[in-house]
Each structure stands twice: as C-alpha cells, then as structure tokens.
C-alpha atoms as a PDB file:
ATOM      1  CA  UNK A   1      55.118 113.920  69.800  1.00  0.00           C
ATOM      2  CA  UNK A   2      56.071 110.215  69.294  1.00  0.00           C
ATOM      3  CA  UNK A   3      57.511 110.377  72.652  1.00  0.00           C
ATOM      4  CA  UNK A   4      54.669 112.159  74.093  1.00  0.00           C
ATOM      5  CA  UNK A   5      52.169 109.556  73.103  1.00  0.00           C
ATOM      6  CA  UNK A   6      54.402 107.119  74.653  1.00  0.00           C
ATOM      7  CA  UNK A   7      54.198 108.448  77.613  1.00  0.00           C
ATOM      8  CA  UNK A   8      50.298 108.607  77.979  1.00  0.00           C
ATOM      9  CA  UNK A   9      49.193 105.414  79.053  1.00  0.00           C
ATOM     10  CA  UNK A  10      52.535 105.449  81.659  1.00  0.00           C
ATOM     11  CA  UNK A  11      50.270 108.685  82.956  1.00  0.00           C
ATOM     12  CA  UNK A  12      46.845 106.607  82.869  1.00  0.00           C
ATOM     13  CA  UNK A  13      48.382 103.952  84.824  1.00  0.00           C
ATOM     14  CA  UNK A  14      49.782 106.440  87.486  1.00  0.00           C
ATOM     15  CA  UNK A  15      46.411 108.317  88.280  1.00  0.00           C
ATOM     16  CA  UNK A  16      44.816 105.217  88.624  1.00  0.00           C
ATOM     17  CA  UNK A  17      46.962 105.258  91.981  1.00  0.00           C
ATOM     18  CA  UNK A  18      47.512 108.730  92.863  1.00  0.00           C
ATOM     19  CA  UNK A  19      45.806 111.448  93.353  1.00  0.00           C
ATOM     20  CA  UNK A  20      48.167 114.436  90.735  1.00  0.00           C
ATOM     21  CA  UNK A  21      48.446 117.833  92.041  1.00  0.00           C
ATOM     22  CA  UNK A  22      49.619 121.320  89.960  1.00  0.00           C
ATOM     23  CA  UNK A  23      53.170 122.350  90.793  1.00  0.00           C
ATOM     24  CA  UNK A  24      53.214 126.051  92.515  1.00  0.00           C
ATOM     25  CA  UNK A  25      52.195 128.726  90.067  1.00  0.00           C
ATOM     26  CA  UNK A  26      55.681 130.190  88.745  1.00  0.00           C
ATOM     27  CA  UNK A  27      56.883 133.422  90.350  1.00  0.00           C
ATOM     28  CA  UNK A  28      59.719 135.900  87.924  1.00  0.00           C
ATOM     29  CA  UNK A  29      62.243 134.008  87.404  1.00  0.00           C
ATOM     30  CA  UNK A  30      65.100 136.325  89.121  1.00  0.00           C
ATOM     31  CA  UNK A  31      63.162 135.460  92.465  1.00  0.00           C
ATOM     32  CA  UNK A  32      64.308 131.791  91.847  1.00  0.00           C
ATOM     33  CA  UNK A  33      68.386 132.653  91.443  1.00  0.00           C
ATOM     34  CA  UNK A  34      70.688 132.505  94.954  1.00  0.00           C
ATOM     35  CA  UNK A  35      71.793 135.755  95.838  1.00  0.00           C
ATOM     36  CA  UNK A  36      75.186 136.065  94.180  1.00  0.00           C
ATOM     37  CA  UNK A  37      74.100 134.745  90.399  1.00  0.00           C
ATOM     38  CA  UNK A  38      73.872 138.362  89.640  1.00  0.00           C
ATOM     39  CA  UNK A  39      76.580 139.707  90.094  1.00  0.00           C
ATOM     40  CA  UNK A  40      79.300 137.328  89.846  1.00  0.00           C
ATOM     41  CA  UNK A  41      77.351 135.189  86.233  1.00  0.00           C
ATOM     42  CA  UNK A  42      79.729 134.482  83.395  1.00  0.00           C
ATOM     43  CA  UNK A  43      78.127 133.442  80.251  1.00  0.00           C
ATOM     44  CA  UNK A  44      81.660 132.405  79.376  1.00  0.00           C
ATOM     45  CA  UNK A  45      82.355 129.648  82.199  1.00  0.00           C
ATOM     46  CA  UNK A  46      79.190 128.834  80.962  1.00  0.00           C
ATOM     47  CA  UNK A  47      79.742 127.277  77.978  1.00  0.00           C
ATOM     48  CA  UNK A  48      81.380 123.959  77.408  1.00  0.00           C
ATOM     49  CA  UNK A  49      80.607 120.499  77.478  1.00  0.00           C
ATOM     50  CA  UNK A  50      78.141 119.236  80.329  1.00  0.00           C
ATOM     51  CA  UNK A  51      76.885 115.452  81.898  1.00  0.00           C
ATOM     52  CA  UNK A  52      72.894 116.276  82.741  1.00  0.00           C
ATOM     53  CA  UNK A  53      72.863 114.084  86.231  1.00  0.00           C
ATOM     54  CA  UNK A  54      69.107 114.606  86.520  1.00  0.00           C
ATOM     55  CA  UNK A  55      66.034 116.486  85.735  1.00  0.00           C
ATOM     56  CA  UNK A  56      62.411 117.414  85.114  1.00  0.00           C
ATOM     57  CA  UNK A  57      62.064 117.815  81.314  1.00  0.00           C
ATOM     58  CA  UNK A  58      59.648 117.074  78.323  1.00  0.00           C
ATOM     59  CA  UNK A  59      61.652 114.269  77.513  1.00  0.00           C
ATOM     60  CA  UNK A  60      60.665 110.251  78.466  1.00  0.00           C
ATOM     61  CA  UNK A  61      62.160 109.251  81.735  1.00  0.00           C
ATOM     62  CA  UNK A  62      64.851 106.404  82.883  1.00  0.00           C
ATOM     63  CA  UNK A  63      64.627 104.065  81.678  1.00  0.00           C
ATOM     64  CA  UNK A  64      63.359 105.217  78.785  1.00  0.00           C
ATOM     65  CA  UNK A  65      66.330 107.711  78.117  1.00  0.00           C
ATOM     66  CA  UNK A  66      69.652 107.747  78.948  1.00  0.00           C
ATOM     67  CA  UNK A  67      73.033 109.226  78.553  1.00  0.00           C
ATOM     68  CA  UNK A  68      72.055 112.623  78.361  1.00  0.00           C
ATOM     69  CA  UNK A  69      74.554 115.677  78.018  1.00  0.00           C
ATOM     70  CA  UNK A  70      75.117 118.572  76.367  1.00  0.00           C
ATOM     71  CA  UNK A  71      77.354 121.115  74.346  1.00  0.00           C
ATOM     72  CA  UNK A  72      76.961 124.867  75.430  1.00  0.00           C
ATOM     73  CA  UNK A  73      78.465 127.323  72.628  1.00  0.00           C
ATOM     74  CA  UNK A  74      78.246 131.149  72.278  1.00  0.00           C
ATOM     75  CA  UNK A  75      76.317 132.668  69.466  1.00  0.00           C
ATOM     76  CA  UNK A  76      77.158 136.652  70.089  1.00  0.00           C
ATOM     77  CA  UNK A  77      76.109 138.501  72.778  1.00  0.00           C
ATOM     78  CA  UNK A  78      72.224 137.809  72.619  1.00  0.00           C
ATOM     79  CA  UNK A  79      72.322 133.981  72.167  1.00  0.00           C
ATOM     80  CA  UNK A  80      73.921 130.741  72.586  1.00  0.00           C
ATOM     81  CA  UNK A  81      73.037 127.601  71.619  1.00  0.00           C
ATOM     82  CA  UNK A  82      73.119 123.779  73.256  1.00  0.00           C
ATOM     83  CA  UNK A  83      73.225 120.639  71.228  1.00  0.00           C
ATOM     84  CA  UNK A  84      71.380 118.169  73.569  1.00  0.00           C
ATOM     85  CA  UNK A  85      72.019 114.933  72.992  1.00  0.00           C
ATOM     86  CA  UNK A  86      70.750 111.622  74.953  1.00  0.00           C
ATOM     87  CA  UNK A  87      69.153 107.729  74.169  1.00  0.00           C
ATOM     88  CA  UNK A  88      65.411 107.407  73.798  1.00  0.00           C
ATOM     89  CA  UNK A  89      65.278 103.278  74.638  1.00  0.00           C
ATOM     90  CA  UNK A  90      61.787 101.624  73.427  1.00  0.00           C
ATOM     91  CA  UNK A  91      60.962  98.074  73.350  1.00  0.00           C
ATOM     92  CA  UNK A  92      64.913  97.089  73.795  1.00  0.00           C
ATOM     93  CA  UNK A  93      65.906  99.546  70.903  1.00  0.00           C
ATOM     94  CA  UNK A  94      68.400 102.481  71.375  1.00  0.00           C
ATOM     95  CA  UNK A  95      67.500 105.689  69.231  1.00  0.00           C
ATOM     96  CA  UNK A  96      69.875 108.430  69.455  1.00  0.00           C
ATOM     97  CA  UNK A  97      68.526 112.045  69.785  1.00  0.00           C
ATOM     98  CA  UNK A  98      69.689 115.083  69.617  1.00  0.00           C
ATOM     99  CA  UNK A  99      68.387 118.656  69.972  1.00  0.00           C
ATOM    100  CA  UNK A 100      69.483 121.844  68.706  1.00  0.00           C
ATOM    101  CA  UNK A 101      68.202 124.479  71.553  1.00  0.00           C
ATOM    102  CA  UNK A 102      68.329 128.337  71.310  1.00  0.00           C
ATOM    103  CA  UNK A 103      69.209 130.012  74.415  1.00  0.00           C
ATOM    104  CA  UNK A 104      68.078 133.855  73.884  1.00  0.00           C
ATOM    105  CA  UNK A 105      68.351 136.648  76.237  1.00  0.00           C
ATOM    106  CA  UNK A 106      65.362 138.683  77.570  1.00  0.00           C
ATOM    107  CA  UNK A 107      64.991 142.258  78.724  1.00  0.00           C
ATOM    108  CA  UNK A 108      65.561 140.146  82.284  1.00  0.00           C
ATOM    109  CA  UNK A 109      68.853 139.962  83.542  1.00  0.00           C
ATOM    110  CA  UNK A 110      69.616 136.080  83.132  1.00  0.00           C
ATOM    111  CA  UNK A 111      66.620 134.966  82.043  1.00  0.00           C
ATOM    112  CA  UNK A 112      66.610 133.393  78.755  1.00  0.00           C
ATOM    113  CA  UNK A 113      64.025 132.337  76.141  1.00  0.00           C
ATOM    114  CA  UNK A 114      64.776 128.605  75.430  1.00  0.00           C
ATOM    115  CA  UNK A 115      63.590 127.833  71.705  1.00  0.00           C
ATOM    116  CA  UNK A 116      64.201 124.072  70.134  1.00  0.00           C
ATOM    117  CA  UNK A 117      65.027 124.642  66.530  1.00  0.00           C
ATOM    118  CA  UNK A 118      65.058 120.812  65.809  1.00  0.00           C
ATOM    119  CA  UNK A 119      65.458 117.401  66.645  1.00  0.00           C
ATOM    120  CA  UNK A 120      67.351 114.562  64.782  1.00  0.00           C
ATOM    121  CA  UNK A 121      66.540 110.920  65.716  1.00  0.00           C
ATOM    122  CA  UNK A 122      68.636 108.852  64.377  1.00  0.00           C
ATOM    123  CA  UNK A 123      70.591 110.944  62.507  1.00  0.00           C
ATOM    124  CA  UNK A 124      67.506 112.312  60.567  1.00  0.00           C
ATOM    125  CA  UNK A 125      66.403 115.749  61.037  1.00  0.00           C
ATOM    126  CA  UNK A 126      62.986 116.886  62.385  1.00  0.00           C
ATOM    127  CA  UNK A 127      62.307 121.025  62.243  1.00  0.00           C
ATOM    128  CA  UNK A 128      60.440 122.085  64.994  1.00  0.00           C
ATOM    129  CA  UNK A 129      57.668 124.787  63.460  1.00  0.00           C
ATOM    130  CA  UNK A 130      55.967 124.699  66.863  1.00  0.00           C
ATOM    131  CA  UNK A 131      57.404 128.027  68.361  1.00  0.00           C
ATOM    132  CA  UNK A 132      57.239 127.515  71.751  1.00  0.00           C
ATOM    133  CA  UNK A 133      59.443 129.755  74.163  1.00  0.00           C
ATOM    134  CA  UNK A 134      59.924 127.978  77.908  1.00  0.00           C
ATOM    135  CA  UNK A 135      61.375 130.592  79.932  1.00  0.00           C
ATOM    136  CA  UNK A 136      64.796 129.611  81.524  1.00  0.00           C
ATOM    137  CA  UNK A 137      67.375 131.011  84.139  1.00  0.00           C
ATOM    138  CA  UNK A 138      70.168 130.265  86.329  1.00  0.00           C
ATOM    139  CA  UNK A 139      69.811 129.544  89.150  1.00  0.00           C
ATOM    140  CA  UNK A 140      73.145 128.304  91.105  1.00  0.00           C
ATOM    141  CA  UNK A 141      76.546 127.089  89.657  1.00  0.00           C
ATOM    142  CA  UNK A 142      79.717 126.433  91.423  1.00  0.00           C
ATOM    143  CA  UNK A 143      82.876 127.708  89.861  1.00  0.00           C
ATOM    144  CA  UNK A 144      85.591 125.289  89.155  1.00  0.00           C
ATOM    145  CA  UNK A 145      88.052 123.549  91.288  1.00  0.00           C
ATOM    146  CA  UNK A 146      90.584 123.970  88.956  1.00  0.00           C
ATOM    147  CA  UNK A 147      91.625 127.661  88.848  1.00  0.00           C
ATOM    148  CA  UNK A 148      93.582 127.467  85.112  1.00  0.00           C
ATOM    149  CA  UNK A 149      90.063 126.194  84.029  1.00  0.00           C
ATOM    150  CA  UNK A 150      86.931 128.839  83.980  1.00  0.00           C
ATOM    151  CA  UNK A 151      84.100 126.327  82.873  1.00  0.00           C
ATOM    152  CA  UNK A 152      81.433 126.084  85.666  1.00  0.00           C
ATOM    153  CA  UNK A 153      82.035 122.668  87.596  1.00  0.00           C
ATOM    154  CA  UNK A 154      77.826 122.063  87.539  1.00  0.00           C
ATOM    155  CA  UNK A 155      75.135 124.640  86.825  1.00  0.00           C
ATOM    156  CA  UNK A 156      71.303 124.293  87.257  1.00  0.00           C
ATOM    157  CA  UNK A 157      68.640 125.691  85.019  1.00  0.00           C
ATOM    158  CA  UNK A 158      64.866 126.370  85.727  1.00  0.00           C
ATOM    159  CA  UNK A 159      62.550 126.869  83.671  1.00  0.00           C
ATOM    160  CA  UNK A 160      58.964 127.521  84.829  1.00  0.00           C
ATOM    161  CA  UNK A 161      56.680 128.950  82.034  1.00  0.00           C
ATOM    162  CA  UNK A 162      56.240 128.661  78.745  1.00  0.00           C
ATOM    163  CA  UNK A 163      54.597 131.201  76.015  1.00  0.00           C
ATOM    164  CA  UNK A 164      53.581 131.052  71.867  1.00  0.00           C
ATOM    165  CA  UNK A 165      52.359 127.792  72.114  1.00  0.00           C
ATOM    166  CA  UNK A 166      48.297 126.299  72.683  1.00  0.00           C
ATOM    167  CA  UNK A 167      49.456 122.586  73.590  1.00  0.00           C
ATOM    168  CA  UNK A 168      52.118 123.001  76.276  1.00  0.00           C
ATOM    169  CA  UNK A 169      49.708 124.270  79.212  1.00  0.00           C
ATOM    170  CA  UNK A 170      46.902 121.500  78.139  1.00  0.00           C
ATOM    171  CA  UNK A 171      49.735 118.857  78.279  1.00  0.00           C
ATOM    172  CA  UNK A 172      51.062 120.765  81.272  1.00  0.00           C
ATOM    173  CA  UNK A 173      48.449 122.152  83.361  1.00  0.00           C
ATOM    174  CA  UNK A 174      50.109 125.173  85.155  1.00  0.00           C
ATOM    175  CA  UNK A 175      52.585 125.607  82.494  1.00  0.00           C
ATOM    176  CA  UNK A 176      55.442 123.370  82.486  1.00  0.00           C
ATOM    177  CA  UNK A 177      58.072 123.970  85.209  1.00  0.00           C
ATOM    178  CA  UNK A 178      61.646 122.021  84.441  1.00  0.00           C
ATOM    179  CA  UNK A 179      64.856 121.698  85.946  1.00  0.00           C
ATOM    180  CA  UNK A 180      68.113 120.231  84.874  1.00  0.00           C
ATOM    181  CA  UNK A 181      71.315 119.819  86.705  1.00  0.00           C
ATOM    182  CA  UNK A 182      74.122 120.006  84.751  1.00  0.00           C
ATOM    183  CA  UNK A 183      77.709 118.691  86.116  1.00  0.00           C
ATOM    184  CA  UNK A 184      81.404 118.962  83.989  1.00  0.00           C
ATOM    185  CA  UNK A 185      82.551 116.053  85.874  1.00  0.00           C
ATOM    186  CA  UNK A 186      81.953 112.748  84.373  1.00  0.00           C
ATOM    187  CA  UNK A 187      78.736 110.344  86.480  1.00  0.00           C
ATOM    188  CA  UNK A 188      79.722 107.985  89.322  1.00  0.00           C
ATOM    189  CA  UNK A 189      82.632 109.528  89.749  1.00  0.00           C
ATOM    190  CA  UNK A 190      83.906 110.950  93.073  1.00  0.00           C
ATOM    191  CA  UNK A 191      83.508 114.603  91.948  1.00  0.00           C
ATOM    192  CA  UNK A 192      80.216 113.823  89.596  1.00  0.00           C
ATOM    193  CA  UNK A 193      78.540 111.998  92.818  1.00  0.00           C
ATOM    194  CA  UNK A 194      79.687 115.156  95.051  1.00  0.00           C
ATOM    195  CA  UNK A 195      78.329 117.688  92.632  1.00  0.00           C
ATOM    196  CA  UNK A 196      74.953 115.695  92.105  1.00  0.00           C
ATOM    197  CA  UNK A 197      75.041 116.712  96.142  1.00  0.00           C
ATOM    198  CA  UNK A 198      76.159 120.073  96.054  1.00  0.00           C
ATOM    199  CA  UNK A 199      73.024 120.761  93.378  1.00  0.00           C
ATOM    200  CA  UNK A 200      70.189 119.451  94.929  1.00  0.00           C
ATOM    201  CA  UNK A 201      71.389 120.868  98.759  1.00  0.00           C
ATOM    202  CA  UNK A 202      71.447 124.472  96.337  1.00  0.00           C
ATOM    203  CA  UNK A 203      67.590 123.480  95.068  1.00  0.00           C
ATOM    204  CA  UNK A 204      66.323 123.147  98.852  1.00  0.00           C
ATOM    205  CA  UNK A 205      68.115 126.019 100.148  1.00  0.00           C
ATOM    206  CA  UNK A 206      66.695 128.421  97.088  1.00  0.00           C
ATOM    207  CA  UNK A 207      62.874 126.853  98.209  1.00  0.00           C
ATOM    208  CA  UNK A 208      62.701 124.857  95.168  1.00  0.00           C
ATOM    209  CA  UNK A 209      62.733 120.999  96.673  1.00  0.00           C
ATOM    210  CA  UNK A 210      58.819 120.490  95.407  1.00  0.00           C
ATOM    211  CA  UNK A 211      60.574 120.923  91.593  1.00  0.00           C
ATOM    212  CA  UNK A 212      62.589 117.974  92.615  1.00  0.00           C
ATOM    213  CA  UNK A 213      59.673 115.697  93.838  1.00  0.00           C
ATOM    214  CA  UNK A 214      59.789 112.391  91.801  1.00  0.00           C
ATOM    215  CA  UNK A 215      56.072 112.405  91.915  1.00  0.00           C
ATOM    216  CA  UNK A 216      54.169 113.563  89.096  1.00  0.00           C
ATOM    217  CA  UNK A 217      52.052 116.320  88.789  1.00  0.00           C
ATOM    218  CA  UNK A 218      49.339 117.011  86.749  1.00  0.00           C
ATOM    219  CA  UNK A 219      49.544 116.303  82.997  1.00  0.00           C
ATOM    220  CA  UNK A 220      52.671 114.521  81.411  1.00  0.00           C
ATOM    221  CA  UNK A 221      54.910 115.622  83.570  1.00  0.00           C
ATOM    222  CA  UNK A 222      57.017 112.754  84.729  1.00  0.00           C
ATOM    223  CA  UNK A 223      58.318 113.681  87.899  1.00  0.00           C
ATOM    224  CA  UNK A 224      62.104 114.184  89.066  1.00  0.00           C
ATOM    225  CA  UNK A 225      64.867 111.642  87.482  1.00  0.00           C
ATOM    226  CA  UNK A 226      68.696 110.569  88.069  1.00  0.00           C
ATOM    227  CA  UNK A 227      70.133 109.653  84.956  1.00  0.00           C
ATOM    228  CA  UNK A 228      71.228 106.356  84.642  1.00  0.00           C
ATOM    229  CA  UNK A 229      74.400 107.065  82.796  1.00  0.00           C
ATOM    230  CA  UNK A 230      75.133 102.957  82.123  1.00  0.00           C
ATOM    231  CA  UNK A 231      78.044 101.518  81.215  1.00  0.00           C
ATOM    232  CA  UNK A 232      76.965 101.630  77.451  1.00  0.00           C
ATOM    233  CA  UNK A 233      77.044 105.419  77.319  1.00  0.00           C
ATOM    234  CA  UNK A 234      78.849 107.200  74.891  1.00  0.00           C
ATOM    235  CA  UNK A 235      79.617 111.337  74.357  1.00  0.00           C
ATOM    236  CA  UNK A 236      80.162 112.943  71.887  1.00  0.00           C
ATOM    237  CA  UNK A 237      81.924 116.602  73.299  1.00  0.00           C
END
C-alpha cells in the first residue's frame, strides 16, 4: 500500500490533463493465447531465470522501479512459484523488493491463479493476508535459439481479472488487466533488444496492442513501461 499511496497524487496530476478511459472488459483468458500455446506449452522451458523488459503491473513505474526480473521454479504439478525481485527508487533512495508469487493451475488449460504470498523490502518480510487471485495465462513465448538449452528465450503473461478481493476493482475500475514481457537474454543487448521486438509484434498480432498503451486508464493503473535496466542493476539468479 505504501507504494500505492505514492502513486495517487502522480494519478491526480494526470486527470487533470486527460480525459482516463476503462481498458476492454476481459474476455476467457484462452481467447487471449496464439494458436499454438496449446499444444506445444512446456511448463518446464518455463521455468528459469527471466529479465522483465516491460509491463503493466501494480507496481510504481520507471523511474520509480527498476531492475526488475524474476526466478521461475516448479512446485509439483499444480504450482510453481516466482521470486520477483526489482528497485522501488523514492526521493533518491534505492529499496530492494522482492515478491514471493504463487502460480496455481485452474480447471483452464494454462490459465493460472497468481497469488502473492509476501513481500520483503529491504530484506524485511511483509505477509500478504489480502487473498487476492489475478488470473494469469500465456500467451506467446518463443523457444530458444540454442537447441542444448530448453528454457523459453522470452514469454509474455496476461493477466486480466482479478477475484477474493473488495479493493482491487475500486483501485482498478474494470478489474485490473496486466502484462509482463519476460526475456532470458540480458537488456540492451543484441538478442534482449530483438526479443523486446519479437514480444510486442506477438501482442498486436494476438489484438492486444490497447494493453500496451502507455496511457493510463482509469484508476491507478500506470500505463505501459520499458524497464530502464541502468547500469547500476544487479541480479540475483
């Protein structure tokens, strides 16, 4: 919430000079996924250690946050789990973050209920008792260029809907939609800069360029971000 309230007069200032508009109300999920997701999916080439290149998340916005990437590791068969980790920078101070999120399969084929079980900043730990579910899926991923090595070379995730929780749709109005794009090679390079591509052509072919729109919409939402990734960056994998 301490990042929430941070955000709120950033959003007062905006709709002083725009006019905010709900995203489109979210269809299933599936609908959303390009055609061969289905059937060719590994939750195994899945997993492994990820660069987020940009999004449309809860969290604050560049330049407000930084470095952001991820660890993907299997649970069993029903679950896996991401620790999340990125810079929240206020007021010239970095504060590390990190976020322990539960990735739980639904009666859906590839659609997953996304539950954050805490957060530490700064190395001390938060418990989330909140309960919200934001309901996640595939949606495209490119297999890798190296054929000894099965880890996805960039996924993207959508999530569009949310349920158990009171505050999300009043902070969101329309439910919250998010999307994160997700790359194994490292930012700025030659491969990261090409795969940053490669996503965002897959968004606007699947119909999805308005979740991309760096524009806010209605709410705290804060619109559609490239992560920095400075030169002070570090990772922990």
């Amino acid at each position: 919430m301490k990042y929430l309230r941070a955000l709120i007069p950033l959003l007062l200032g905006f709709t002083v000079q725009h006019t905010l508009a709900k995203h489109p109300a979210c269809s299933d999920l599936i609908s959303y996924q390009a055609e061969y997701v289905q059937s060719t999916y590994e939750k195994s080439s899945h997993m492994g250690f990820y660069y987020e290149l940009a999004f449309r998340d809860l969290y604050p916005a560049p330049p407000n946050s930084d470095c952001q990437h991820t660890v993907k590791y299997e649970v069993d068969d029903s679950e896996y789990e991401e620790k999340f980790q990125f810079n929240v920078i206020e007021y010239g101070t970095t504060i590390p973050t990190e976020t322990i999120i539960s990735m739980k399969n639904t009666d859906e084929n590839l659609v997953v209920d996304q539950v954050m079980e805490n957060v530490t900043v700064m190395n001390h730990a938060i418990p989330s008792s909140s309960g919200t579910i934001f309901h996640t899926t595939i949606i495209a991923f490119s297999k890798s260029l190296n054929s000894e090595d099965p880890q996805y070379e960039w996924v993207v995730e959508f999530t569009c809907g949310s349920s158990n929780s009171k505050l999300i749709p009043l902070l969101f109005p329309g439910d919250f939609v998010g999307i994160n794009l997700y790359s194994k090679s490292e930012p700025h390079s030659e491969q990261g800069d090409q795969n940053l591509k490669d996503m965002l052509e897959a968004i606007d072919d699947l119909g999805l360029s308005w979740a991309t729109d760096p524009d806010h919409w209605i709410g705290l939402d804060s619109g559609f971000n490239v992560v920095p990734h400075g030169e002070n960056c570090t990772y922990d994998s």
